[in-house]
Protein backbone atom coordinates (compact mmCIF):
# COMPACT_ATOMS: atom_id res chain seq x y z
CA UNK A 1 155.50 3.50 274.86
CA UNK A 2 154.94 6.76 276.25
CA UNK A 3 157.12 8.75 278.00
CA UNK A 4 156.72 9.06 281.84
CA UNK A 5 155.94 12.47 283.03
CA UNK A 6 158.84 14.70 284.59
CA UNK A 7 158.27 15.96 287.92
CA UNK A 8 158.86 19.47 288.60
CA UNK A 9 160.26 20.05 292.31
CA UNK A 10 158.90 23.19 293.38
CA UNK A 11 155.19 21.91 291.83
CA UNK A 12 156.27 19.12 294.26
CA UNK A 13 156.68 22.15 296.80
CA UNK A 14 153.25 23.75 296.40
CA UNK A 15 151.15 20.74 296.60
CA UNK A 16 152.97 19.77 299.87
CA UNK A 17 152.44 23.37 301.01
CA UNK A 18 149.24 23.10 300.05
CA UNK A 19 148.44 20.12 302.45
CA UNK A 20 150.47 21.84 305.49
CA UNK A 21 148.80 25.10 305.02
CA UNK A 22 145.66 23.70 304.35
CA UNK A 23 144.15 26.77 301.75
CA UNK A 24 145.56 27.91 298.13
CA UNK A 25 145.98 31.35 299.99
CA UNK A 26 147.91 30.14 303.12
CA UNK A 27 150.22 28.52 300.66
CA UNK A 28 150.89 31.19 298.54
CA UNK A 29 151.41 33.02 301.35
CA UNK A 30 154.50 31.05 302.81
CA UNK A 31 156.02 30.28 299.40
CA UNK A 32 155.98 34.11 298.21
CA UNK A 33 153.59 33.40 295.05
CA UNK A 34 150.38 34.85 294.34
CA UNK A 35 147.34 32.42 294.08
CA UNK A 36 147.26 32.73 290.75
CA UNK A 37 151.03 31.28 290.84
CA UNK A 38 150.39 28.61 292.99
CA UNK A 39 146.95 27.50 291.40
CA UNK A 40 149.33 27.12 287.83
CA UNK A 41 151.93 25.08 289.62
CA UNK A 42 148.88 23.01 290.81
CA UNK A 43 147.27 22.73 286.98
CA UNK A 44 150.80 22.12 285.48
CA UNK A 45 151.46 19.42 287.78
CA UNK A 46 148.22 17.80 287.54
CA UNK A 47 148.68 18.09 283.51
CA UNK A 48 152.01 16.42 283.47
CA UNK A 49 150.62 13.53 285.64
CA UNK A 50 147.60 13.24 284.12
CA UNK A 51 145.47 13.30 287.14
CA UNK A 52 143.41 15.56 288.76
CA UNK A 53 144.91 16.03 291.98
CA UNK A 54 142.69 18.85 294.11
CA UNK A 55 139.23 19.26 293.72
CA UNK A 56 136.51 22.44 294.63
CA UNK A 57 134.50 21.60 298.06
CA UNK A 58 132.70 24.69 299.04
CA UNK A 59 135.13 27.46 298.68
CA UNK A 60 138.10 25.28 299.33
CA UNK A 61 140.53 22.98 297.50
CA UNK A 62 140.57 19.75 299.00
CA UNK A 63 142.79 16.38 297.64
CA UNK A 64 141.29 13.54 295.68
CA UNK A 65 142.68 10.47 296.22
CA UNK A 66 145.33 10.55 293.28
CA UNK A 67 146.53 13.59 295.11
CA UNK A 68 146.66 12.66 298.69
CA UNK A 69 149.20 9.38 297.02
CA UNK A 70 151.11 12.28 295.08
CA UNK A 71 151.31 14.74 298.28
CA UNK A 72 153.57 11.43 300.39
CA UNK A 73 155.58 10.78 297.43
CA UNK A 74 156.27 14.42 297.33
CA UNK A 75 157.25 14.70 300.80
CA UNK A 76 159.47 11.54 300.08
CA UNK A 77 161.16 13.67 296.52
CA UNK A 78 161.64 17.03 298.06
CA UNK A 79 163.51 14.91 301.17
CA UNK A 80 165.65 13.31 299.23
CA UNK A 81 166.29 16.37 297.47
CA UNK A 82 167.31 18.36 300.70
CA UNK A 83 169.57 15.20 301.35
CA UNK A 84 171.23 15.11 297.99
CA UNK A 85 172.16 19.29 298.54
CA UNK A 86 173.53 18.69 301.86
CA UNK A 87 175.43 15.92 300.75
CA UNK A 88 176.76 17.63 297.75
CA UNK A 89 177.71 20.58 300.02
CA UNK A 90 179.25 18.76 302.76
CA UNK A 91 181.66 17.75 300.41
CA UNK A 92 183.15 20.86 300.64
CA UNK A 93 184.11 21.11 304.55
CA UNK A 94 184.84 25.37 304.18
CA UNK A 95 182.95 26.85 306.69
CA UNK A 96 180.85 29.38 304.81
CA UNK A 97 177.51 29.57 303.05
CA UNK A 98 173.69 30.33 304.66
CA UNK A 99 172.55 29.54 307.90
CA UNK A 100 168.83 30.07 308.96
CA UNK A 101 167.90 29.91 312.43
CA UNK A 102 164.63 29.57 313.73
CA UNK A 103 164.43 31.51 317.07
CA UNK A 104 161.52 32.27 319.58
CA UNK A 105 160.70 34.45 323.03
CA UNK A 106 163.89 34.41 324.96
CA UNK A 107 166.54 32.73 322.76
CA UNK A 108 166.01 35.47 320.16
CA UNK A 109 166.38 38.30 323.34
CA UNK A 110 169.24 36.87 324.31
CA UNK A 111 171.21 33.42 323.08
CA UNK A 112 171.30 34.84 319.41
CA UNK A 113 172.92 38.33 319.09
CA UNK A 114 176.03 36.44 321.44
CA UNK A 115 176.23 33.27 319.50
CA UNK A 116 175.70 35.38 316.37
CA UNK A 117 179.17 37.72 317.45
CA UNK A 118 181.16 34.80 318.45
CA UNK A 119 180.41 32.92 314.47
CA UNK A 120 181.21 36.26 313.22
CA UNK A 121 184.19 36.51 314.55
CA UNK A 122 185.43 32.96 314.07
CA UNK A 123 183.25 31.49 311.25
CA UNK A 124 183.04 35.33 308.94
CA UNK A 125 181.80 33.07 305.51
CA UNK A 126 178.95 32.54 307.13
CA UNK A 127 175.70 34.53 306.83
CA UNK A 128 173.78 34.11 309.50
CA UNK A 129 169.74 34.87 308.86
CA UNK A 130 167.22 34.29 312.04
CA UNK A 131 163.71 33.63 311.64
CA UNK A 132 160.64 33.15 314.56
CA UNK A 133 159.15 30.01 314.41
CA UNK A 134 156.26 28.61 316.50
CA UNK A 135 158.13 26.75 319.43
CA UNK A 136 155.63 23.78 319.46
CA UNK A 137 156.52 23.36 315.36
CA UNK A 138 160.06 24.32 315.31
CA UNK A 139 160.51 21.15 314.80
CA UNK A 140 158.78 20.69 311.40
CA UNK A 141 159.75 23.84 310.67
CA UNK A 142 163.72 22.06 310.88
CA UNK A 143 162.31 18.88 309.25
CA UNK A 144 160.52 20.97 305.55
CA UNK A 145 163.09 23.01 305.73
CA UNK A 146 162.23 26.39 306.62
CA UNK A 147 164.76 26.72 308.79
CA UNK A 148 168.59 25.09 309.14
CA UNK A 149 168.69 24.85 313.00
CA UNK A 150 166.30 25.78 315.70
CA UNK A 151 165.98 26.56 319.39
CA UNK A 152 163.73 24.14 320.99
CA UNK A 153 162.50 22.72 324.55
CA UNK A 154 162.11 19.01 325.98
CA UNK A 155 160.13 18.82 329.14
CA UNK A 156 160.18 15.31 331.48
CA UNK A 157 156.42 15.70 331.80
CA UNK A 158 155.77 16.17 327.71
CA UNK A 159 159.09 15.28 326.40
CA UNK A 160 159.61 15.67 322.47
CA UNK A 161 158.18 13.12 320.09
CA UNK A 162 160.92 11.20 318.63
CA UNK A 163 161.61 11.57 314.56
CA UNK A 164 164.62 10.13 312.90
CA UNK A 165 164.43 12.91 310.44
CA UNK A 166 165.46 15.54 312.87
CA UNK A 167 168.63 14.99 315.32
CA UNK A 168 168.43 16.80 319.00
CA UNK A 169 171.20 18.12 321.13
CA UNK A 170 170.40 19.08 324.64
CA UNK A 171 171.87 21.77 325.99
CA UNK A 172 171.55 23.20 329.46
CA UNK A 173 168.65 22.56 331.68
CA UNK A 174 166.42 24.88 333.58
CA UNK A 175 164.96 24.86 337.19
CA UNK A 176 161.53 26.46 337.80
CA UNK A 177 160.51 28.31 340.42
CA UNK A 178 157.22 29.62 341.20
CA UNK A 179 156.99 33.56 340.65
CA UNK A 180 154.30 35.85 342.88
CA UNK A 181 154.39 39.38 344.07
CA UNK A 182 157.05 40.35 346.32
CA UNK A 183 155.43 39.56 349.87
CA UNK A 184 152.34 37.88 348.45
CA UNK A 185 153.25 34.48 349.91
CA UNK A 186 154.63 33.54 352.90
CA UNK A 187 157.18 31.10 352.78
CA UNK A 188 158.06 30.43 356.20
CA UNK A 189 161.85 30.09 358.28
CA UNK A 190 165.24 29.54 356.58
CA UNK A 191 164.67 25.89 356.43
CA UNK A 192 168.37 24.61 354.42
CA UNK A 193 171.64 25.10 354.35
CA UNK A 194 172.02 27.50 351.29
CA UNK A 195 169.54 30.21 352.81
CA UNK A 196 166.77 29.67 350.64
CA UNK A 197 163.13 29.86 351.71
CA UNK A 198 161.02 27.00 350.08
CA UNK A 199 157.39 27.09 349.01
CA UNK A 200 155.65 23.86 350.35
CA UNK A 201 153.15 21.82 347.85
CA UNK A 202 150.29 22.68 350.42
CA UNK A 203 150.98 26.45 349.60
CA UNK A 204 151.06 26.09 345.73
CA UNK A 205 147.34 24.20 346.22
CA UNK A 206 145.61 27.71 347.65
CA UNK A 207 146.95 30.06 344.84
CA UNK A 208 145.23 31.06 341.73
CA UNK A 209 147.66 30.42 338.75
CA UNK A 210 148.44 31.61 335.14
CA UNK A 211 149.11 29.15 332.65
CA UNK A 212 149.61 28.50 328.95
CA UNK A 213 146.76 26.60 327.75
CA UNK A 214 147.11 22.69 328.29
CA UNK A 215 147.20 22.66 324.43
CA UNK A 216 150.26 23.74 323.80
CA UNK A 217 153.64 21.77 325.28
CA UNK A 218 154.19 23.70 327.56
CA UNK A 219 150.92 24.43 329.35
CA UNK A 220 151.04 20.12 329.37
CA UNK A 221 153.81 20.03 330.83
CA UNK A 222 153.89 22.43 333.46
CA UNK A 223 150.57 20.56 334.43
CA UNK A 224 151.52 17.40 334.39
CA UNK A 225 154.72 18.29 336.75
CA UNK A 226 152.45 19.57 338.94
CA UNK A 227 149.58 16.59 339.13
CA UNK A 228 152.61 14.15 339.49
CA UNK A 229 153.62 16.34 342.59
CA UNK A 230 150.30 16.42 344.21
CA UNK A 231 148.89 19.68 343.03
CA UNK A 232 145.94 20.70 340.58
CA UNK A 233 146.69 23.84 339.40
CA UNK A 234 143.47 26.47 339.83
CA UNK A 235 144.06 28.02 336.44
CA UNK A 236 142.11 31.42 336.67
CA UNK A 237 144.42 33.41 333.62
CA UNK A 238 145.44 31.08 330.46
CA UNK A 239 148.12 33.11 328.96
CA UNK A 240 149.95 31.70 326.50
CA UNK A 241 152.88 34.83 326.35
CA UNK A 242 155.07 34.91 328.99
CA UNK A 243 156.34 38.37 329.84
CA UNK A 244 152.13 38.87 330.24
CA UNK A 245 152.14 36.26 332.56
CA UNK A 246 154.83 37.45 334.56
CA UNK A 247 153.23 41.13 334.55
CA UNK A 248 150.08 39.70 336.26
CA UNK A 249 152.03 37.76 339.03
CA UNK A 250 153.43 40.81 339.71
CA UNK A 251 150.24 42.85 339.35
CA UNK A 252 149.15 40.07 342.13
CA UNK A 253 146.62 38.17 339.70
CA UNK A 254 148.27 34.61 340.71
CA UNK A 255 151.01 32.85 340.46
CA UNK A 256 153.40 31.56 337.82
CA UNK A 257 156.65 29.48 337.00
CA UNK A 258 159.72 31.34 335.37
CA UNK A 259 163.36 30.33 335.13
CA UNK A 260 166.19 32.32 335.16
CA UNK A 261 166.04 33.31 331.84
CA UNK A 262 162.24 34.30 331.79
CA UNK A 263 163.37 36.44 335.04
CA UNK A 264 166.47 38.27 333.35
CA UNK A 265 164.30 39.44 330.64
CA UNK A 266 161.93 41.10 333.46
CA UNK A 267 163.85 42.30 335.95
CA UNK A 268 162.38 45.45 336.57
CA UNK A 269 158.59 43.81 337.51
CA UNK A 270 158.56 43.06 341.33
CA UNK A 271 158.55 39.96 341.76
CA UNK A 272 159.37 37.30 344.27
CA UNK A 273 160.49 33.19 343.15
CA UNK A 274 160.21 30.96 345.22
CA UNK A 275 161.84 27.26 345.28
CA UNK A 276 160.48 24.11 345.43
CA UNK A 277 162.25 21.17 346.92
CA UNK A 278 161.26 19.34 344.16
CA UNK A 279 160.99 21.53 340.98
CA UNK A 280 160.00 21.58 338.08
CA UNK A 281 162.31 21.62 335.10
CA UNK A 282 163.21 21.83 331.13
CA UNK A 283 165.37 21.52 329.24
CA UNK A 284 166.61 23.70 326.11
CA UNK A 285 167.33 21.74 322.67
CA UNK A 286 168.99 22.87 319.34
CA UNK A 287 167.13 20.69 316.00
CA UNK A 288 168.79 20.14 313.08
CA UNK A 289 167.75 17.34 310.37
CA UNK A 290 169.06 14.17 311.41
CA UNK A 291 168.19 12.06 307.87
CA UNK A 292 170.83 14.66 305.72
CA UNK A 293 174.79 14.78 305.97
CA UNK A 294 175.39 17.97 308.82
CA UNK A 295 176.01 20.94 307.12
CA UNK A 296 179.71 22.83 308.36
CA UNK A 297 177.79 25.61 309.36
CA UNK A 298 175.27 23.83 311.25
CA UNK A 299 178.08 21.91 313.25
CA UNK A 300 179.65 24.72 314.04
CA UNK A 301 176.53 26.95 315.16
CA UNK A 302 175.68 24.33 317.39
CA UNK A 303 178.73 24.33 318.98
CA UNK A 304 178.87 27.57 319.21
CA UNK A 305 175.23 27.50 320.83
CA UNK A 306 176.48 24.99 323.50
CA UNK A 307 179.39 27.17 324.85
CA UNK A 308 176.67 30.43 325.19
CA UNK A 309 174.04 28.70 326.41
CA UNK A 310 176.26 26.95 328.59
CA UNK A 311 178.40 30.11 330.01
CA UNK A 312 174.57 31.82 330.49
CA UNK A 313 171.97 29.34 331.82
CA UNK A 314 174.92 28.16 334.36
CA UNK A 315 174.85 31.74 335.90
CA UNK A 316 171.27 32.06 336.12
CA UNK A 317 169.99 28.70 338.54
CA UNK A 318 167.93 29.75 341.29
């Protein structure tokens, strides 16, 4: 009888790469290899199993069928690898090893170097590493494994898809307010209590806006919130950044939404937000896997994460 072929884990890793990134170079690109590298894992794999697994189309490498059935078993393997490491090092509760973060826009300006201090101080075994992700994939970047834990957001009007592979703990939300040039809009009497001038929905339908594109979560959601509340949104700028966005509200170009954490990172543009009675709102998330034994270091960052974010979003509601 002969022997069944022995699967090599990080061949297991380039094909799946492969897939994600959708191009031999793409791959090599994330994993660190040269083509050359990755095209041998490919041929070494594809020699153990017997099988060819990619074929030529044009100038790209595309899956055959043998290898589209290999590329979900190997999603399946390198899984229950990443659960059989965290297992084996939860077994050991110290505090101490690696921890990559995955970060974007604001939480890298200013949730990381605090929460980073505070695990220094109390948690000094552990070596923290940060490292951008795309905040639309963060989580997939959590669930392969590029990153331990990572800042995300949850919107009511495009909430997160649900994945038991990943676990979700919701930290503090945010209000949005709608942010022109100082004096652009007139907003009428004190008209409550607590001093504040509101924006009516009949204002917010005659103003040119600047958006993300509807594409991404964010430019969905902020849409949808909107259309729920009566308004259409006349998009005239799609900008997907948002310091840019905030610079043309304040170069008069439109309007836009911020919270209080897109405003303390541009304080110094002049601009004016204004309330709604109903607003508009999100919600910031921390992702870690949720199929693989918590790591210490994980627990502990997000509980670390919880008491900054907590002590910092509380100060800054509109």
């Amino acid at each position: 009888m002969p022997r069944a072929p022995r699967l090599n884990l990080t061949q297991l890793g380039t094909l799946r790469e492969l897939v994600r990134r959708g191009t031999l170079a793409a791959a090599a690109e994330h994993l660190g290899y040269t083509p050359g590298a990755v095209s041998q894992h490919l041929t070494s794999l594809e020699s153990a199993l017997g099988v060819a697994l990619v074929q030529r189309s044009g100038r790209h490498l595309v899956l055959t069928d043998a290898g589209r059935v290999m590329a979900e078993h190997a999603e399946e393997l390198l899984s229950a690898e990443a659960r059989a490491v965290s297992a084996t090092r939860s077994a050991h509760d110290a505090v101490a090893g690696p921890l990559v973060v995955g970060t974007w826009g604001s939480t890298a300006a200013t949730l990381l170097a605090p929460i980073v201090e505070r695990m220094s101080v109390a948690f000094p075994e552990v070596s923290i590493s940060s490292r951008e992700v795309d905040l639309d994939s963060a989580s997939t970047s959590v669930r392969y494994g590029e990153v331990d834990v990572a800042f995300g957001l949850d919107y009511p009007d495009s909430p997160m898809p649900g994945n038991p592979s990943v676990r979700l703990v919701r930290l503090q939300p945010e209000t949005f307010a709608v942010a022109v040039a100082t004096g652009s809009v007139d907003r009428g009497p004190v008209s409550s209590p607590d001093t504040r001038r509101y924006v009516e929905l009949e204002a917010l339908r005659d103003l040119d806006w600047i958006l993300p594109p509807e594409s991404t979560q964010y430019g969905r959601a902020i849409r949808s919130g909107f259309r729920r509340r009566g308004v259409e949104p006349r998009v005239v700028h799609e900008v997907t950044d948002t310091a840019a966005s905030l610079q043309l509200a304040a170069a008069g170009l439109g309007a836009t939404v911020m919270t209080g954490l897109m405003h303390r990172l541009n304080t110094s543009l002049d601009l004016e937000a204004l309330s709604m009675r109903d607003p508009l709102t999100r919600q910031m998330v921390l992702i870690s896997r949720g199929d693989v034994a918590q790591r210490q270091p994980v627990r502990v960052f997000v509980r670390e994460a919880q008491s900054v974010v907590d002590e910092l979003l509380g100060a800054l509601s509109w």
